[in-house]
C-alpha atoms as a PDB file:
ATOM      1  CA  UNK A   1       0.000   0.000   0.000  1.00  0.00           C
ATOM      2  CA  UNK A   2       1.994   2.939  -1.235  1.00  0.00           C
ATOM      3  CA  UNK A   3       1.262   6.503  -0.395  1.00  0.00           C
ATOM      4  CA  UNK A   4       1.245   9.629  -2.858  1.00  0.00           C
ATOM      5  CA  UNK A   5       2.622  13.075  -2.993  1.00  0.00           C
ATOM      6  CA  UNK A   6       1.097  15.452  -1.913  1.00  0.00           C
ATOM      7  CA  UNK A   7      -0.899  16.989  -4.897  1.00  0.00           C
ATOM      8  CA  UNK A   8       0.176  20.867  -5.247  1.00  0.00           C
ATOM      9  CA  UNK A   9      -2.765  22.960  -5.375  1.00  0.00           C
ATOM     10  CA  UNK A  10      -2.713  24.863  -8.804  1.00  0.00           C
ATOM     11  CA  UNK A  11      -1.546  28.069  -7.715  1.00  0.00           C
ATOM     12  CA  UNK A  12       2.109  28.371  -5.710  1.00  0.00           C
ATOM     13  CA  UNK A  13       1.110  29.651  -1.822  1.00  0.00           C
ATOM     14  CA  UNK A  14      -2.612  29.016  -2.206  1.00  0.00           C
ATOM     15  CA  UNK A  15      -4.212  26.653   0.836  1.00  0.00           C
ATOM     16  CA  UNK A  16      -7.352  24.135   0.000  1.00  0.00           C
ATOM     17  CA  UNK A  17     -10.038  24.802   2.501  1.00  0.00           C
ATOM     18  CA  UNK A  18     -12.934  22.423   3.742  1.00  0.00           C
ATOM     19  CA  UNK A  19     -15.278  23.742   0.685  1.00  0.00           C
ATOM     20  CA  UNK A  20     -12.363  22.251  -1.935  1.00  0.00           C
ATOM     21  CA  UNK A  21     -12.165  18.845   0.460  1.00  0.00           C
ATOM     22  CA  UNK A  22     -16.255  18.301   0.126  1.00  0.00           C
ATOM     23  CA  UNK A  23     -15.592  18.650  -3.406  1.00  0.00           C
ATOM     24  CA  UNK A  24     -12.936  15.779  -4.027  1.00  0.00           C
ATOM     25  CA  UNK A  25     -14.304  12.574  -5.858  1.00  0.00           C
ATOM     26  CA  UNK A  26     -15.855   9.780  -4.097  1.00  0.00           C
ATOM     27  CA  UNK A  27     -13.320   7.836  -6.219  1.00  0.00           C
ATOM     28  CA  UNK A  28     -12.206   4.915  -3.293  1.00  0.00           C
ATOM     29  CA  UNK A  29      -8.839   6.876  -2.060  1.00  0.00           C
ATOM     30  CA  UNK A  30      -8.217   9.014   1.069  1.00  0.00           C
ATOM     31  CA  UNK A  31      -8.062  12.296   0.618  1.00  0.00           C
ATOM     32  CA  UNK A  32      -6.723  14.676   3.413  1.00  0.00           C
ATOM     33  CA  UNK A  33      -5.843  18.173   4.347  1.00  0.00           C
ATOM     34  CA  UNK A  34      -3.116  18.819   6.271  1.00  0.00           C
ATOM     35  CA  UNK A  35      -2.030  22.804   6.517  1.00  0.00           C
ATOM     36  CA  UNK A  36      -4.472  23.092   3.492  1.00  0.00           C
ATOM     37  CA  UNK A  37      -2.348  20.278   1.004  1.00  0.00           C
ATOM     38  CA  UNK A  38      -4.002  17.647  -0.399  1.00  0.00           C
ATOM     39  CA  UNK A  39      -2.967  14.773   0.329  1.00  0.00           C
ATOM     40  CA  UNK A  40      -3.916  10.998  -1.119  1.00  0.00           C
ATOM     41  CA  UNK A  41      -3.664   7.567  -0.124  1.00  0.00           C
ATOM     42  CA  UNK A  42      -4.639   4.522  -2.037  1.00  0.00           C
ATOM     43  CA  UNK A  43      -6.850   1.900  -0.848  1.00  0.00           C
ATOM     44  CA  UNK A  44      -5.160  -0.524   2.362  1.00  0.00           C
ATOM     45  CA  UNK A  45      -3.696  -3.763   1.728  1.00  0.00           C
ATOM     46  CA  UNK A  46      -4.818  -6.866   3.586  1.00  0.00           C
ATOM     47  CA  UNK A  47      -2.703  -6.322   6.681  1.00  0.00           C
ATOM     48  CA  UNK A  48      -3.192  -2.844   7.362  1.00  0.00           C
ATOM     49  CA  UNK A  49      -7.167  -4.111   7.600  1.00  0.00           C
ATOM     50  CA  UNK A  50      -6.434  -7.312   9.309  1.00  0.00           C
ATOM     51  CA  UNK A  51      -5.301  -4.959  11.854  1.00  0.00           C
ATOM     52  CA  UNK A  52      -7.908  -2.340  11.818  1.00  0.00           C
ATOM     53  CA  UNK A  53     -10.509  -5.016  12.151  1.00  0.00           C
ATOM     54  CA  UNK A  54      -8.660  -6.629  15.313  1.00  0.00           C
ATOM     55  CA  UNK A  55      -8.551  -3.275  16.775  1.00  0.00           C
ATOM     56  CA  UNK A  56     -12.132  -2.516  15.546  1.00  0.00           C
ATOM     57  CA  UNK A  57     -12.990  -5.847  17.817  1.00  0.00           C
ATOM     58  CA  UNK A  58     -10.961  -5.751  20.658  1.00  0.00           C
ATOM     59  CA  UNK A  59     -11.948  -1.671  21.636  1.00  0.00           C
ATOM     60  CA  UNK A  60     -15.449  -2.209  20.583  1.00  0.00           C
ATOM     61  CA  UNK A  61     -15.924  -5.241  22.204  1.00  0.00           C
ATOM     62  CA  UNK A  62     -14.996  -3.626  25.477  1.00  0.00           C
ATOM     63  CA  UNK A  63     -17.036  -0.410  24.858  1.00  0.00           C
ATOM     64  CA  UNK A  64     -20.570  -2.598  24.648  1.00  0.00           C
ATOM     65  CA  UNK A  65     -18.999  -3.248  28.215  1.00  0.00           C
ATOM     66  CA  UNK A  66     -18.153   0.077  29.692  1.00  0.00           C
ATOM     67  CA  UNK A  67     -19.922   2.585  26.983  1.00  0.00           C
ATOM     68  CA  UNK A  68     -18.331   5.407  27.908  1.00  0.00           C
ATOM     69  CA  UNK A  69     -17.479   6.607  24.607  1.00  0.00           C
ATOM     70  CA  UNK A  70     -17.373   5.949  20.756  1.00  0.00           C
ATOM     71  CA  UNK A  71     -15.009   4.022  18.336  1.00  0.00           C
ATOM     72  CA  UNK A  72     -15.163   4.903  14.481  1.00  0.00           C
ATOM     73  CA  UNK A  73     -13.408   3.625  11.804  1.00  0.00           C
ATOM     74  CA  UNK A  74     -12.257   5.137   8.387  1.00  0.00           C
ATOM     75  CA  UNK A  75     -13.857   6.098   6.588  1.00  0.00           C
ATOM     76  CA  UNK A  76     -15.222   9.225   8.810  1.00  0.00           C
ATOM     77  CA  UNK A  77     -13.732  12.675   8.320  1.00  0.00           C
ATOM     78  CA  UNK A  78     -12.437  14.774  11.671  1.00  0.00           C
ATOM     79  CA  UNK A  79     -12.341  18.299  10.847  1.00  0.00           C
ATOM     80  CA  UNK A  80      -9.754  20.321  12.449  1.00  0.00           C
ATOM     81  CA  UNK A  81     -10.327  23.628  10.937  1.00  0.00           C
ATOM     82  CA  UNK A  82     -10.904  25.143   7.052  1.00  0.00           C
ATOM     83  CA  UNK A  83      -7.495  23.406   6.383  1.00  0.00           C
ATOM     84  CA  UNK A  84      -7.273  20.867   8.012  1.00  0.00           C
ATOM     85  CA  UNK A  85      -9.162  17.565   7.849  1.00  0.00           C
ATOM     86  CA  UNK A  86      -8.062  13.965   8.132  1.00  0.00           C
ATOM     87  CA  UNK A  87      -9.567  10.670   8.257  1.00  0.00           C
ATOM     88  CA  UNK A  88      -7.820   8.218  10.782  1.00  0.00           C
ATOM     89  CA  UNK A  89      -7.934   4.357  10.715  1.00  0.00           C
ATOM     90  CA  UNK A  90      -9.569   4.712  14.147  1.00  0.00           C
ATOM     91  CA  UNK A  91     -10.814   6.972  16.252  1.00  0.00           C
ATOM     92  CA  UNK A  92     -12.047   7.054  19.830  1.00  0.00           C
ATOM     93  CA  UNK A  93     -14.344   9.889  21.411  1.00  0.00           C
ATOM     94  CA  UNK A  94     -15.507   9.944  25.760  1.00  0.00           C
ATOM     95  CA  UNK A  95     -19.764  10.283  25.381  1.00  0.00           C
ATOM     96  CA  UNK A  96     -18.376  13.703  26.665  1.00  0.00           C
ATOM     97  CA  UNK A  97     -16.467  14.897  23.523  1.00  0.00           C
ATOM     98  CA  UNK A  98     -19.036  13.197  21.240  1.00  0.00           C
ATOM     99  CA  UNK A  99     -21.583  15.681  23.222  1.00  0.00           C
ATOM    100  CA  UNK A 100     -19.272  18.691  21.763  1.00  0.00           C
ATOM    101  CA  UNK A 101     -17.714  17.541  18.334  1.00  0.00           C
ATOM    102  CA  UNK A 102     -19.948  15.120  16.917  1.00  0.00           C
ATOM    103  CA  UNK A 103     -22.027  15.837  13.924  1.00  0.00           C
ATOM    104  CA  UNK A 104     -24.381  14.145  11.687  1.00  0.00           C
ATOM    105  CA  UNK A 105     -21.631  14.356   8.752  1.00  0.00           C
ATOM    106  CA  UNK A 106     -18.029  14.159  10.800  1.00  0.00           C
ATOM    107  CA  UNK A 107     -16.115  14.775  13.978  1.00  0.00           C
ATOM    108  CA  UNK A 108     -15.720  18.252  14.700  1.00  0.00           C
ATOM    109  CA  UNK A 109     -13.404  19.174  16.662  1.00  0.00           C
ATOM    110  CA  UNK A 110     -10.924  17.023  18.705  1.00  0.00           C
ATOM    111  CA  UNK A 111     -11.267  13.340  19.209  1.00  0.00           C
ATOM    112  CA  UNK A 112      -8.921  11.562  22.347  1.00  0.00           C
ATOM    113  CA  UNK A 113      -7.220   9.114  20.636  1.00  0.00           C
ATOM    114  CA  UNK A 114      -6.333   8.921  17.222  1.00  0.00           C
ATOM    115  CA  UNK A 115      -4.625   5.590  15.432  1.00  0.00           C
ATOM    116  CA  UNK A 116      -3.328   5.113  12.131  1.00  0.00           C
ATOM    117  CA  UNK A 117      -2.168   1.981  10.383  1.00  0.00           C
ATOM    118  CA  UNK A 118       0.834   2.954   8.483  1.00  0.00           C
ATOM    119  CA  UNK A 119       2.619   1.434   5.418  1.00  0.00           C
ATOM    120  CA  UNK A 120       6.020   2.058   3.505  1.00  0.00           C
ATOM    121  CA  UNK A 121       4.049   5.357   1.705  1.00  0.00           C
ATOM    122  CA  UNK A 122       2.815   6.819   5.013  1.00  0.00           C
ATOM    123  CA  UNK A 123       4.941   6.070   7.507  1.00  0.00           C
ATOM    124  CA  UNK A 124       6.639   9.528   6.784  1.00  0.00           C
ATOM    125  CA  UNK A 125       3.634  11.087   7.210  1.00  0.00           C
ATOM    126  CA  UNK A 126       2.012   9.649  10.217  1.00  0.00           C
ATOM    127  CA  UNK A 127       5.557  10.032  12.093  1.00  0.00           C
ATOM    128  CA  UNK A 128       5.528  13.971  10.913  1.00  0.00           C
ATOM    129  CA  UNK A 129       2.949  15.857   9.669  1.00  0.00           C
ATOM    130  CA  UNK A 130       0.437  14.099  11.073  1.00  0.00           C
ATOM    131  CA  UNK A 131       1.644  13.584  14.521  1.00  0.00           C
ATOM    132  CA  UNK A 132       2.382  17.564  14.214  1.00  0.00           C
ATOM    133  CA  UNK A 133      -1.003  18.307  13.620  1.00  0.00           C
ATOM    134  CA  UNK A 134      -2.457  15.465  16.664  1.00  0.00           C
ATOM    135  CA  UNK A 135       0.046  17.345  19.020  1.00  0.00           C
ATOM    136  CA  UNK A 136      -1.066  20.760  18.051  1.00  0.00           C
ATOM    137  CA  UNK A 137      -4.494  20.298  17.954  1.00  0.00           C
ATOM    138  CA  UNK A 138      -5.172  18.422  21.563  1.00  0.00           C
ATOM    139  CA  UNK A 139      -5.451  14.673  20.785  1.00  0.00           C
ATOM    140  CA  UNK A 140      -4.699  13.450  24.132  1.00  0.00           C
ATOM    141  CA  UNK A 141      -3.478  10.474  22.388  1.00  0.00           C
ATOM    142  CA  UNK A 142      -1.797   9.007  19.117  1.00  0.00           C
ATOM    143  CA  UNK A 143      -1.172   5.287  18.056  1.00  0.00           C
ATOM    144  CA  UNK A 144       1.034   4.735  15.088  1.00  0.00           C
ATOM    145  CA  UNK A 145       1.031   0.890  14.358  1.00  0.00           C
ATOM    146  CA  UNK A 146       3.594  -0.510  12.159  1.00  0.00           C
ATOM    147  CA  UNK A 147       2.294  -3.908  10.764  1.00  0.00           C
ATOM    148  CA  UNK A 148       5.570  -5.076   9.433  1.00  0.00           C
ATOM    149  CA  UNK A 149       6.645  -5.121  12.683  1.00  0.00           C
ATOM    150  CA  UNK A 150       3.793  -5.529  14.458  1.00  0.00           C
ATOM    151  CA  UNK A 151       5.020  -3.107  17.067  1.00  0.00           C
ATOM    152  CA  UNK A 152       2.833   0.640  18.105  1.00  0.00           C
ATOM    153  CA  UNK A 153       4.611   3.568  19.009  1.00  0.00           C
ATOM    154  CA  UNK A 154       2.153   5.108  21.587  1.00  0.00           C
ATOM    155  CA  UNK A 155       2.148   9.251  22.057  1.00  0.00           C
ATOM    156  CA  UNK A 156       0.325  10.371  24.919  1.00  0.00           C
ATOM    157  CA  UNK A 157      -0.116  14.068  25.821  1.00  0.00           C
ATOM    158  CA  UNK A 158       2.220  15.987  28.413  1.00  0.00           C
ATOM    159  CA  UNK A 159       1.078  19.319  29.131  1.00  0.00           C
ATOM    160  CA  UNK A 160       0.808  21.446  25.475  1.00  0.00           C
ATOM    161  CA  UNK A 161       2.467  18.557  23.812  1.00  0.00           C
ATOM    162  CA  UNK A 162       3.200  14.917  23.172  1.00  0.00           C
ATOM    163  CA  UNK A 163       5.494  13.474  26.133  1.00  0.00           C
ATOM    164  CA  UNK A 164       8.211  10.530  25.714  1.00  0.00           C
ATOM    165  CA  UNK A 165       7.340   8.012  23.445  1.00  0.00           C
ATOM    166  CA  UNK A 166       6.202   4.124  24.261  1.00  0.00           C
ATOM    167  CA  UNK A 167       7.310   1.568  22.054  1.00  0.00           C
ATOM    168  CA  UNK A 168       5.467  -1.635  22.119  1.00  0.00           C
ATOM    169  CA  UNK A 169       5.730  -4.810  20.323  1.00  0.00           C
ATOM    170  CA  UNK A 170       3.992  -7.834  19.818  1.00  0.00           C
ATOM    171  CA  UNK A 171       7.355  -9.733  19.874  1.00  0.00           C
ATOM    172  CA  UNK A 172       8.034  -8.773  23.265  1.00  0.00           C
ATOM    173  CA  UNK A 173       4.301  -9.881  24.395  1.00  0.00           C
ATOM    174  CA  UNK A 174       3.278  -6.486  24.986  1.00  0.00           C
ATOM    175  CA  UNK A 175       0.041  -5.404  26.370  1.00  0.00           C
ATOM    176  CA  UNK A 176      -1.426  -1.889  25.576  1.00  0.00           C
ATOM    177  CA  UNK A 177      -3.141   0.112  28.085  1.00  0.00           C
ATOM    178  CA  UNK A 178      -4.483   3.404  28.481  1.00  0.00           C
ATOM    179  CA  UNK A 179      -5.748   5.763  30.613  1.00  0.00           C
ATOM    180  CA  UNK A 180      -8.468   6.818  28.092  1.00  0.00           C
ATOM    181  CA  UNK A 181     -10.085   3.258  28.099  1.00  0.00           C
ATOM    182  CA  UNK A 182      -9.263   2.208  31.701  1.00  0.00           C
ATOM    183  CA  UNK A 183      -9.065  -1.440  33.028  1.00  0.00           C
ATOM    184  CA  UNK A 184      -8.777  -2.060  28.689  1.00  0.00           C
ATOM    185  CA  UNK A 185      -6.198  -4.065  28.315  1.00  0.00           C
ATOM    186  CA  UNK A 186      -4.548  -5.054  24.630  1.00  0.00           C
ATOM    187  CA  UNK A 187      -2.414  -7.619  23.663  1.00  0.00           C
ATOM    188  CA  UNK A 188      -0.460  -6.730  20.575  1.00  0.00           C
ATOM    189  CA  UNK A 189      -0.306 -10.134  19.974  1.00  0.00           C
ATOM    190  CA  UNK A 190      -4.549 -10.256  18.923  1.00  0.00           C
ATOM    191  CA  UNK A 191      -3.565  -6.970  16.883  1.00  0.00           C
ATOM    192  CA  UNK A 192      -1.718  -8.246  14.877  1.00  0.00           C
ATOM    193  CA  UNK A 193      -2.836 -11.647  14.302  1.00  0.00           C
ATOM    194  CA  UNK A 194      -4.265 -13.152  10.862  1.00  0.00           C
END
């Protein structure tokens, strides 16, 4: 699953807004605005939704539990601002947060935790401008899986910014935990089975 440049808008300087994004075509790819470039990702391979759906599963699961919040999968715009408007693997938002930034259309606003399911042509991305834009913005916090390795790099907030970083694999029988879902607990070794 290889990523794309980003695709220039037409005039040198000029930033896409929210009214270009609605206008994209419904054409199977992700489109996203990041700083108001366009950028475009092809369909995911069959890992990169093995894992998704595992995820999908294991948080969900434990929500019908303890429903204190929502999951959502892509594809399900969050809109930042005019330029800026993404459209994670996952997403998670407390009942509290869907109250304020939950719309009929798209997320609004900030969810908690964002994850995204990288491959050789994001991994750039996810690991820079996006994780710029989670950390500025006020996800509390960001997953960035890597499913050649089958290891997450975990960023969790620390006062106006991301703190140290966790790195977890499924190698080393790690279990994923956060304060965001509490008493959920994650094996990365049902993430990232077939």
């Amino acid at each position: 699953m290889a990523g794309s440049d980003p695709i220039t808008p037409s005039s040198p300087g000029v930033k896409l807004t929210y009214d270009d994004f609605v206008q994209f075509p419904d054409d199977g790819l992700r489109h996203e605005l990041i700083d108001g470039e366009h950028y475009v990702t092809p369909s995911p391979n069959t890992k990169h939704q093995t894992v998704s759906l595992n995820l999908t599963v294991l948080i969900g699961s434990w929500l019908e539990q303890h429903p204190i919040g929502r999951l959502f999968h892509a594809p399900f715009d969050v809109v930042f601002s005019m330029f800026d408007v993404v459209e994670p693997d996952l997403l998670y938002l407390s009942n509290e947060r869907a109250a304020e930034a939950l719309t009929t259309l798209h997320v609004r606003g900030v969810p908690e935790l964002v994850i995204e399911i990288g491959s050789p042509g994001t991994r750039k991305r996810d690991e820079t401008v996006k994780r710029r834009l989670y950390e500025r913005t006020g996800v509390s916090e960001y997953w960035v899986i890597d499913p050649e390795l089958d290891a997450i790099r975990v960023y969790r907030r620390e006062g106006d910014g991301f703190g140290r970083v966790d790195e977890l694999s499924a190698s080393a029988s790690d279990v994923l935990t956060t304060s965001l879902l509490p008493g959920l607990e994650i094996p990365l070794s049902r993430v990232f089975r077939s």
